[in-house]
Protein backbone atom coordinates (compact mmCIF):
# COMPACT_ATOMS: atom_id res chain seq x y z
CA UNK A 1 -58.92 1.67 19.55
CA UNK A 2 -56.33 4.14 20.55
CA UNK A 3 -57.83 6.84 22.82
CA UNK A 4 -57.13 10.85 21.99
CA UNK A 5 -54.55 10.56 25.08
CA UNK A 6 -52.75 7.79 23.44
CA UNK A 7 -52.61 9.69 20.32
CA UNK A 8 -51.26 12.93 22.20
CA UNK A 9 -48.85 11.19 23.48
CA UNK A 10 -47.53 9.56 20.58
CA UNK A 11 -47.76 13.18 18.15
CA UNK A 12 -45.89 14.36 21.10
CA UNK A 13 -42.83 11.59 21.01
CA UNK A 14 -42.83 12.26 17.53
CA UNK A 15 -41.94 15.88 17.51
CA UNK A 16 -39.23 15.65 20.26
CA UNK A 17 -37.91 12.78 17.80
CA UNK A 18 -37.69 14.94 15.08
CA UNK A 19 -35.87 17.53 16.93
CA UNK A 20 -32.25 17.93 16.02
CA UNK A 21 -30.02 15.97 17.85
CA UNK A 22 -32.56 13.92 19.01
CA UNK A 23 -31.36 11.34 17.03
CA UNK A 24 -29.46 8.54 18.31
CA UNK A 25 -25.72 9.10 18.46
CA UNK A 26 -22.99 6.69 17.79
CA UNK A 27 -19.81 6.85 19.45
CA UNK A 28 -16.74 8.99 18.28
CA UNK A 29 -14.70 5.71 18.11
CA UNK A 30 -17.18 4.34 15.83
CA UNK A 31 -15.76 7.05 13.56
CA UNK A 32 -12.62 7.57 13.50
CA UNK A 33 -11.35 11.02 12.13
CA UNK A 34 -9.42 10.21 8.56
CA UNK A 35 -5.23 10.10 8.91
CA UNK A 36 -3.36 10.95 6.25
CA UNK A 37 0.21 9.03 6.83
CA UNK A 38 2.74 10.16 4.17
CA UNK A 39 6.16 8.55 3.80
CA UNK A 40 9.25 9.44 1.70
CA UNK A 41 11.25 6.06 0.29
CA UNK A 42 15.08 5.43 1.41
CA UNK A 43 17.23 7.62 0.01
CA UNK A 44 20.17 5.41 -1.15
CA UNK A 45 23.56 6.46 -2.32
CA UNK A 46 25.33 5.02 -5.41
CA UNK A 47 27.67 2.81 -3.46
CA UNK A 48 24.32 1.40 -1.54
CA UNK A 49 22.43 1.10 -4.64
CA UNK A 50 25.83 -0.74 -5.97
CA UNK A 51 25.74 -3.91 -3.29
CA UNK A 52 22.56 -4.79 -5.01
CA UNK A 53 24.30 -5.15 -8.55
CA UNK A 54 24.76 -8.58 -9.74
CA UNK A 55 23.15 -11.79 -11.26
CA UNK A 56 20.70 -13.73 -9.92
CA UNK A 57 19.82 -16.93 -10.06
CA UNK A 58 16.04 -17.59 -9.77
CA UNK A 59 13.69 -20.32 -8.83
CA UNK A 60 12.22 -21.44 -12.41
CA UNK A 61 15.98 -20.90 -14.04
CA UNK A 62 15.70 -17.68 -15.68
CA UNK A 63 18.41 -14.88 -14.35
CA UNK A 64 17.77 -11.60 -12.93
CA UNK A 65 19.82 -8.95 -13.59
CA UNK A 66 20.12 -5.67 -11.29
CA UNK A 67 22.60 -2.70 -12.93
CA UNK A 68 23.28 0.43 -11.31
CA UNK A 69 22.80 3.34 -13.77
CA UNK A 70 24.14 6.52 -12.34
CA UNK A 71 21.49 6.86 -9.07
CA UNK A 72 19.19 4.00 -10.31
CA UNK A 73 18.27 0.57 -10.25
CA UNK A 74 17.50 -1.12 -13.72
CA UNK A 75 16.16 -4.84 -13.51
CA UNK A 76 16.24 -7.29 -15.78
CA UNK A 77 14.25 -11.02 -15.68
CA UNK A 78 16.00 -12.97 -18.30
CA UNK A 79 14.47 -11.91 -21.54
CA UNK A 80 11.98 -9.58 -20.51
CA UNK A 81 12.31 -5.63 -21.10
CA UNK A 82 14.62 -4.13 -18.30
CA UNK A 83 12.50 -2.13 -16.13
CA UNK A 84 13.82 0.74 -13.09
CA UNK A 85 12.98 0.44 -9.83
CA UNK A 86 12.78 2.13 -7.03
CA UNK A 87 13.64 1.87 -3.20
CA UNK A 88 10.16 1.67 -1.46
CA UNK A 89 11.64 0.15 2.11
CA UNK A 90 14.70 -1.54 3.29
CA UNK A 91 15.57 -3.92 0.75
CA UNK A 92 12.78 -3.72 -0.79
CA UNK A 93 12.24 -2.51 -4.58
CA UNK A 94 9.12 -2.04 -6.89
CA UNK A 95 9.24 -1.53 -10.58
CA UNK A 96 7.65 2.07 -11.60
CA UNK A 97 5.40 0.24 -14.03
CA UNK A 98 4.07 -2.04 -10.81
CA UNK A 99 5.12 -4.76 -12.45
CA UNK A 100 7.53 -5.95 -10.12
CA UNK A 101 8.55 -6.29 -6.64
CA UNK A 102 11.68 -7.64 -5.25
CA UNK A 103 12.21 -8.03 -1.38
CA UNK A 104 16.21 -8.55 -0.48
CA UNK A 105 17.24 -11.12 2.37
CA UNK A 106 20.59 -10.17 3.75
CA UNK A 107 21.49 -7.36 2.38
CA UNK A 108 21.84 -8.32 -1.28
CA UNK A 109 22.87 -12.01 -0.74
CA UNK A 110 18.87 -13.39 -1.97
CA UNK A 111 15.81 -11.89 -3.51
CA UNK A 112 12.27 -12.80 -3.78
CA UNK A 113 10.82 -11.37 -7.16
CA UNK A 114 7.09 -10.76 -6.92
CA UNK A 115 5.92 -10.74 -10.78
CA UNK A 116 2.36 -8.80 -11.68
CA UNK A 117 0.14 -9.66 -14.61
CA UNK A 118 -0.06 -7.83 -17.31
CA UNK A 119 -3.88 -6.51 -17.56
């Protein structure tokens, strides 16, 4: 049976515990302050945007198409609606619907065409 000194003892931890800052403390590391990173996309001019013009010939047989239209991109995957897209890094383009994503190798000699779902 817990004596009256026990229970002064333990009334007593539990008002320094519910001090503030009493509480246990977790490292700043633990919480990192939020970073915003922002980035702008490569700026290209017409005669860069122009090396990426051409046909392309794709894995499962259907052509891709890249036009230049005045400072744009406009690509086309055999008969699917032609779509714009935008410089996003280095060789690397993304439809402004999301829809697709192609990554040049080599300049403009290959592409990899990364297709989204609709839905």
């Amino acid at each position: 049976m817990p004596t009256v000194r026990h229970l002064a003892k333990l009334l007593a931890w539990l008002a320094v515990a519910a001090l503030p800052g009493a509480r246990a403390q977790t490292p700043a590391a633990a919480n990192p302050p939020r970073q915003v990173i922002v980035g702008s996309a490569p700026r290209l001019s017409t005669q860069e945007l122009a090396q990426y013009s051409g046909f392309y010939r794709m894995s499962d047989g259907r052509t891709l198409l890249i036009k230049r239209q005045v400072r744009t991109l406009i690509a086309q995957l055999g008969d699917t609606p032609s779509r714009e897209i935008v410089a996003v890094a280095p060789d690397v383009f993304v439809s402004r619907d999301g829809s697709m994503r192609l990554a040049f190798q080599g300049g403009a000699a290959d592409v990899s065409l990364t297709l989204r779902a609709p839905g």
